[in-house]
Protein backbone atom coordinates (compact mmCIF):
# COMPACT_ATOMS: atom_id res chain seq x y z
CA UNK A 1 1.85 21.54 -21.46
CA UNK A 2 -1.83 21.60 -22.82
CA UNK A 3 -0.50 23.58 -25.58
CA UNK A 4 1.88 21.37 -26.80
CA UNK A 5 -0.07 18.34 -26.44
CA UNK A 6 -2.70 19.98 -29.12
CA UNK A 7 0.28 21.54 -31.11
CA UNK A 8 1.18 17.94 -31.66
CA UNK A 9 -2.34 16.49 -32.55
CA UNK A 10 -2.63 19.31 -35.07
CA UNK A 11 0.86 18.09 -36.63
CA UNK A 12 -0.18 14.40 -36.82
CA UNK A 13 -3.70 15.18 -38.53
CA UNK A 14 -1.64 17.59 -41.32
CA UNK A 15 0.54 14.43 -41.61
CA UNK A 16 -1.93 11.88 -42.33
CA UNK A 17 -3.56 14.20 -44.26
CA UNK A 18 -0.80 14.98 -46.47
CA UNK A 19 0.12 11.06 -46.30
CA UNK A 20 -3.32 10.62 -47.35
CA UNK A 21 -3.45 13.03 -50.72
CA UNK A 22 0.38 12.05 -51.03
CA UNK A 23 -1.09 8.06 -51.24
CA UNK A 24 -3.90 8.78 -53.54
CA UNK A 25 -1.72 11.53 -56.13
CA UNK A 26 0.78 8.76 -56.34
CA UNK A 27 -1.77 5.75 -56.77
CA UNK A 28 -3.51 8.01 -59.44
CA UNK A 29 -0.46 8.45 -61.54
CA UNK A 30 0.58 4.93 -61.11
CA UNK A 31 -2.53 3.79 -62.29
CA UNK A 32 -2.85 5.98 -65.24
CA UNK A 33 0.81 5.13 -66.57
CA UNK A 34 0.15 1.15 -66.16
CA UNK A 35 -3.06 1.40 -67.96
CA UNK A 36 -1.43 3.31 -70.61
CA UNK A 37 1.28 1.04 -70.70
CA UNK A 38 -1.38 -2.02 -70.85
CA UNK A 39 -2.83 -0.13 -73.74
CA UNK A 40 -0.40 0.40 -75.69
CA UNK A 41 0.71 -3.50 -74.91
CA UNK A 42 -2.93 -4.03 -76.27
CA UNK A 43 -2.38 -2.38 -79.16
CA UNK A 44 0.73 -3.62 -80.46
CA UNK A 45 0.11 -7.13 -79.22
CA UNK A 46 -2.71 -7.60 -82.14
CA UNK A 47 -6.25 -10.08 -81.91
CA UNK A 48 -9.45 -8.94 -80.83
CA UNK A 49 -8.69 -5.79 -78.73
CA UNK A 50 -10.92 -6.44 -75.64
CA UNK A 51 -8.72 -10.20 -75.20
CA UNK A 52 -5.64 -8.09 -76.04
CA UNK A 53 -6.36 -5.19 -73.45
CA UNK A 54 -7.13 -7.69 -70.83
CA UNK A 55 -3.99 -9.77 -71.36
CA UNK A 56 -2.28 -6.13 -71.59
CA UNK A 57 -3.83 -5.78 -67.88
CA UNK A 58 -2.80 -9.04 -66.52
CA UNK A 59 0.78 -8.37 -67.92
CA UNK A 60 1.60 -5.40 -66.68
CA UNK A 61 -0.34 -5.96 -63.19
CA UNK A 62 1.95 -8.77 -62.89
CA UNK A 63 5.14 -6.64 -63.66
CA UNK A 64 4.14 -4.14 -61.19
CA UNK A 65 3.69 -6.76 -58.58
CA UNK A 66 7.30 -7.80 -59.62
CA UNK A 67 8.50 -4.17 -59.28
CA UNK A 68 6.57 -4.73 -55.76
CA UNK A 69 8.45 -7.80 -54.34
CA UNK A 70 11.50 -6.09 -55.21
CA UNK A 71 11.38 -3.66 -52.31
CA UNK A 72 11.76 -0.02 -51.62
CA UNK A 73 14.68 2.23 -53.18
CA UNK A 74 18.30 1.59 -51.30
CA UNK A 75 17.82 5.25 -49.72
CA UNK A 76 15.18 3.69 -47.45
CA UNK A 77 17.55 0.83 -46.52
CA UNK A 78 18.96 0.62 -43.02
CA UNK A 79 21.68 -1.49 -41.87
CA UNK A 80 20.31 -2.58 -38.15
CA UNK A 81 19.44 -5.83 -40.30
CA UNK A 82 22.23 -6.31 -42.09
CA UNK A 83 25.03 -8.74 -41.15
CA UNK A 84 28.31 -7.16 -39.66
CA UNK A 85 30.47 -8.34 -42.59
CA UNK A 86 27.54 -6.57 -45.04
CA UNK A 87 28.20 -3.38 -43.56
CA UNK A 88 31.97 -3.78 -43.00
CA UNK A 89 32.33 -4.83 -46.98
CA UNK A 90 29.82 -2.09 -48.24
CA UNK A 91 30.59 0.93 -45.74
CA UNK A 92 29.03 3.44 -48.11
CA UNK A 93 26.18 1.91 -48.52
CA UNK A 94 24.27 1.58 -45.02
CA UNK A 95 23.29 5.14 -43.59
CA UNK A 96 22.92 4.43 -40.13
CA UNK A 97 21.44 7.24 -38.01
CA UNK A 98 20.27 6.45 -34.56
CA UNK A 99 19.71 9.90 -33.89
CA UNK A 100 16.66 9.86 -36.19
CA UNK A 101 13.95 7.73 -36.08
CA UNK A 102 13.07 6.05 -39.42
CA UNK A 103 10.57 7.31 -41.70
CA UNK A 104 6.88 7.45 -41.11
CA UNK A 105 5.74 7.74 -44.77
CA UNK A 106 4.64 5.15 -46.72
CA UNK A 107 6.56 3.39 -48.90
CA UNK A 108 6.61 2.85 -52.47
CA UNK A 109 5.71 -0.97 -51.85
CA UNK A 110 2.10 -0.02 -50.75
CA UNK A 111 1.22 1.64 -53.81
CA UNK A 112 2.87 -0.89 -56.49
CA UNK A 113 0.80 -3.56 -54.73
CA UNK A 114 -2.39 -1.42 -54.89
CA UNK A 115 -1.98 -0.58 -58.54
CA UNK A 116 -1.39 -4.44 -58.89
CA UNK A 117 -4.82 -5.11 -57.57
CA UNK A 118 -6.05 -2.54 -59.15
CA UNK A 119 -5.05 -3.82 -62.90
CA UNK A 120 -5.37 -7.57 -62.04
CA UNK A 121 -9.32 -6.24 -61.21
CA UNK A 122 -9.63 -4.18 -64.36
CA UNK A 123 -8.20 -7.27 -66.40
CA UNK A 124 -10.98 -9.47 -64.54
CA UNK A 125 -13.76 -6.77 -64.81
CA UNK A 126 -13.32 -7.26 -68.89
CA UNK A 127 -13.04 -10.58 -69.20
């Protein structure tokens, strides 16, 4: 019994782990595409470059927190809050599995809101 109890610490610190680098890989890529995306907004926007870049910042920050408040992909959705009639009307689209428990990982939510920070900061660190 011993052994399984430290079999399954070992598997939860490899998860948060891999959570963890799986977080910050997708944060840095999400951050590097929006500031390219504010620069290039920047540079086809026109005016004094530093105004334009942090504009470019504020834009696209705001965008992503759009993206954000839209929610995660419909493969994460789960009808147990959906209304009867929802999941009558739309069979196909619920996957309800109560076999499984949902999913642990984070969800693309967390990082569009930290890149949102993260580019309304930049835009404020400029100006």
């Amino acid at each position: 019994m011993a052994t399984v109890a430290v079999l399954l610490g070992i598997i939860a610190a490899v998860s948060v782990r891999y959570e963890t680098l799986r977080f910050l890989a997708r944060l840095i890529v999400g951050v590097g595409v929006a500031v390219i995306g504010a620069l290039i907004w920047a540079l086809l926007h026109g005016g004094p470059f530093r105004h334009a870049v942090e504009v470019g910042f504020y834009v696209v920050g705001a965008l992503v927190f759009l993206l954000a408040a839209t929610g995660g992909s419909p493969s994460r959705r789960d009808a147990s809050s959906a209304d009867p009639m929802e999941r009558w009307a739309y069979a196909g689209t619920f996957a309800v599995n109560r076999d499984n428990p949902p999913d642990r990982t984070l969800g693309p939510v967390v990082v569009l809101c930290v890149i949102g920070v993260i580019l309304i900061a930049l835009g404020w660190a400029i100006s």
